[in-house]
Protein backbone atom coordinates (compact mmCIF):
# COMPACT_ATOMS: atom_id res chain seq x y z
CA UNK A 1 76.12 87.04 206.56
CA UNK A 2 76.68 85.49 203.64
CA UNK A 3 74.56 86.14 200.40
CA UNK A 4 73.75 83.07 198.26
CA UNK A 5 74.86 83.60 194.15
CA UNK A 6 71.65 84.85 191.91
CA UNK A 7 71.33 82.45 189.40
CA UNK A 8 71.38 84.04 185.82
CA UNK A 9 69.65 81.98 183.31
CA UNK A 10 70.43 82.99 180.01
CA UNK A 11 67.60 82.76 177.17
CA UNK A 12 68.24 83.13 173.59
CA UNK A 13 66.02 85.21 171.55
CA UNK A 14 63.76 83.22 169.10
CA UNK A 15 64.78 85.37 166.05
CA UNK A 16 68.24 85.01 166.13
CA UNK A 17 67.43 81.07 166.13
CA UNK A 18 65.77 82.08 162.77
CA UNK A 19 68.08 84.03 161.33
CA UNK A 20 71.23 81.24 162.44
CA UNK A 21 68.79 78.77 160.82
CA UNK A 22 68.21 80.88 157.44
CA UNK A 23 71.47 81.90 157.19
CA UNK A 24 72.68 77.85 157.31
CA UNK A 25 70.35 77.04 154.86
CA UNK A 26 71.43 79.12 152.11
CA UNK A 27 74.95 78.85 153.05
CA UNK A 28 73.82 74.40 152.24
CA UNK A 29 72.03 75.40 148.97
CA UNK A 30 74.54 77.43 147.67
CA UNK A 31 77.14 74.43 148.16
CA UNK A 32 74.61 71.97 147.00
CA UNK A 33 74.54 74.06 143.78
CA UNK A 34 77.99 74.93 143.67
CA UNK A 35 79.68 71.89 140.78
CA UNK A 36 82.85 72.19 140.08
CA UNK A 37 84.03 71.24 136.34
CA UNK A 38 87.46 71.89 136.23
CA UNK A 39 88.20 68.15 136.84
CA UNK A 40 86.42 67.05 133.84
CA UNK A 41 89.09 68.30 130.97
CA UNK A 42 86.64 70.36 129.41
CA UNK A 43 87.06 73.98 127.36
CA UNK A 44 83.92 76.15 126.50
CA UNK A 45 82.99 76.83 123.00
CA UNK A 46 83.12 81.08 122.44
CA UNK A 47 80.43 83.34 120.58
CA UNK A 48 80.43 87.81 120.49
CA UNK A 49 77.18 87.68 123.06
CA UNK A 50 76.31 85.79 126.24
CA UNK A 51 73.24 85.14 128.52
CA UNK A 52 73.03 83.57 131.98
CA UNK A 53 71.48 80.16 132.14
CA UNK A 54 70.35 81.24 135.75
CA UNK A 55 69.81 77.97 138.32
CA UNK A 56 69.41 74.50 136.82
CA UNK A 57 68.63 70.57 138.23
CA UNK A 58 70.78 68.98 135.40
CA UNK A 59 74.52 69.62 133.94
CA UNK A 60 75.34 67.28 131.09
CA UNK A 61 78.86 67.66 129.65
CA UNK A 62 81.10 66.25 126.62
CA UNK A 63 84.80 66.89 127.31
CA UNK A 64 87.48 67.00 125.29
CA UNK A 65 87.84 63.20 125.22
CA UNK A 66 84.21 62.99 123.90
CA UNK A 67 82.95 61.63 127.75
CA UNK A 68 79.81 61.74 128.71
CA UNK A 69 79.29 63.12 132.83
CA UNK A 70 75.73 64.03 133.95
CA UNK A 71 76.26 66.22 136.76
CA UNK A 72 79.89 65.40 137.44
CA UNK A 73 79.72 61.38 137.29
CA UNK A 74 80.31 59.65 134.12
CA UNK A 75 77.23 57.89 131.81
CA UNK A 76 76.76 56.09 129.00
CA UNK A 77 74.35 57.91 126.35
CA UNK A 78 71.82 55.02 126.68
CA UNK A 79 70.99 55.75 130.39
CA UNK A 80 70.92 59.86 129.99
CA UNK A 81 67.50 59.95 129.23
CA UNK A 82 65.94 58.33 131.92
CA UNK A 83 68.22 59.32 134.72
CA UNK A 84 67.59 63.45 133.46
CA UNK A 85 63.68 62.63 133.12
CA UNK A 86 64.31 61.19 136.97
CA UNK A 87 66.24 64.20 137.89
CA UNK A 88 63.72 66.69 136.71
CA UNK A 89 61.24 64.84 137.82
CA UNK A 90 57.47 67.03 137.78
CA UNK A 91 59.15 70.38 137.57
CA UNK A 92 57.00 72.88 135.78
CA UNK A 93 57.96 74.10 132.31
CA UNK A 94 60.34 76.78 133.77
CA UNK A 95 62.26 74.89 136.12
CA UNK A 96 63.29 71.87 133.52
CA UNK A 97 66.66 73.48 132.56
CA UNK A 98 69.32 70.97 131.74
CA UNK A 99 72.41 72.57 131.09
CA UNK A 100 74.65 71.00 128.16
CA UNK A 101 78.50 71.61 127.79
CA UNK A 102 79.98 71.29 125.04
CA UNK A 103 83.98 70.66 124.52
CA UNK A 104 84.73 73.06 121.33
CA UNK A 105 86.51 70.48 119.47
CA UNK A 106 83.48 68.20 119.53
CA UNK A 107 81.82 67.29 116.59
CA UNK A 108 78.28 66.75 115.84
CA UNK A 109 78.49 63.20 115.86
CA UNK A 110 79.14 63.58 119.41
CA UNK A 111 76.59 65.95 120.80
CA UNK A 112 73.61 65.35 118.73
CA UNK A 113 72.60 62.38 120.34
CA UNK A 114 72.57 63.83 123.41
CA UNK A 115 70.60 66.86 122.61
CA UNK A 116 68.17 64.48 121.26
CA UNK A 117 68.15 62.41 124.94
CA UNK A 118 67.86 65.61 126.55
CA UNK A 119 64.64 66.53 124.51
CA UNK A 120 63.35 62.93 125.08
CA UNK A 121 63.38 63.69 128.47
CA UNK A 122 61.68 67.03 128.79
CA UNK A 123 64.36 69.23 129.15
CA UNK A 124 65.01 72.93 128.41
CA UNK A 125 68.45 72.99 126.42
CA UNK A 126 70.74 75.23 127.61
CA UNK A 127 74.04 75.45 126.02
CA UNK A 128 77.43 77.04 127.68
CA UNK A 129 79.72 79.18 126.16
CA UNK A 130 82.64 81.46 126.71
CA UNK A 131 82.23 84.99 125.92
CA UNK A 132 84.86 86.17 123.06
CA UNK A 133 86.71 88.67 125.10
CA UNK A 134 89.57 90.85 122.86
């Protein structure tokens, strides 16, 4: 007598959907956040004491040939404003940090302007620099 095969049906639990699909998300975020600079010629001013800028929208940055990138692609200092009042868009207070970086041979002449653009805009300044190390 032969015995016919049980069919096993396998089921996947409903958490570990969640967890694949949490996990995947912030593994997306953290890329999507995740800008790399290095491309852009650019050295960081230094000071004795430094605090973390924490999460931001907006990166604007002057390199050392006095370029202008908002958030890695080049601009002219006419269209910053608008296009960082469109990237912040209705963001509360808090959450309107544009961070600004600053080649250190850059002179004033340079980056004022676009601090001023920046403030046009609505956004909290945030400037980088390197931590004097010994």
């Amino acid at each position: 007598m032969k015995i016919p095969p049980r069919k096993h049906k396998a089921e996947v639990p409903s958490v570990a959907m969640g967890d694949i699909a949490f996990n995947l998300l912030i593994f997306f975020v953290i890329l999507a956040k995740a800008q790399d600079d290095s491309h852009l010629n650019w050295t960081p001013a230094a000071t004795a004491k430094v605090e973390s800028a924490g999460a931001t929208r907006v990166s604007v940055l002057i390199n050392s040939e006095n370029k202008l990138h908002l958030n890695g692609q080049p601009i002219g200092l006419s269209q910053l404003a608008p296009r960082v009042k469109e990237l912040l868009g209705d963001a509360p207070a808090g959450d309107r940090t544009v961070v600004l970086k600053v080649h250190r041979e850059s002179q004033a002449l340079q980056f004022e302007p676009v601090i001023e653009a920046i403030s046009e805009a609505g956004g909290d300044l945030v400037h980088i620099l390197e931590e004097k190390r010994p």
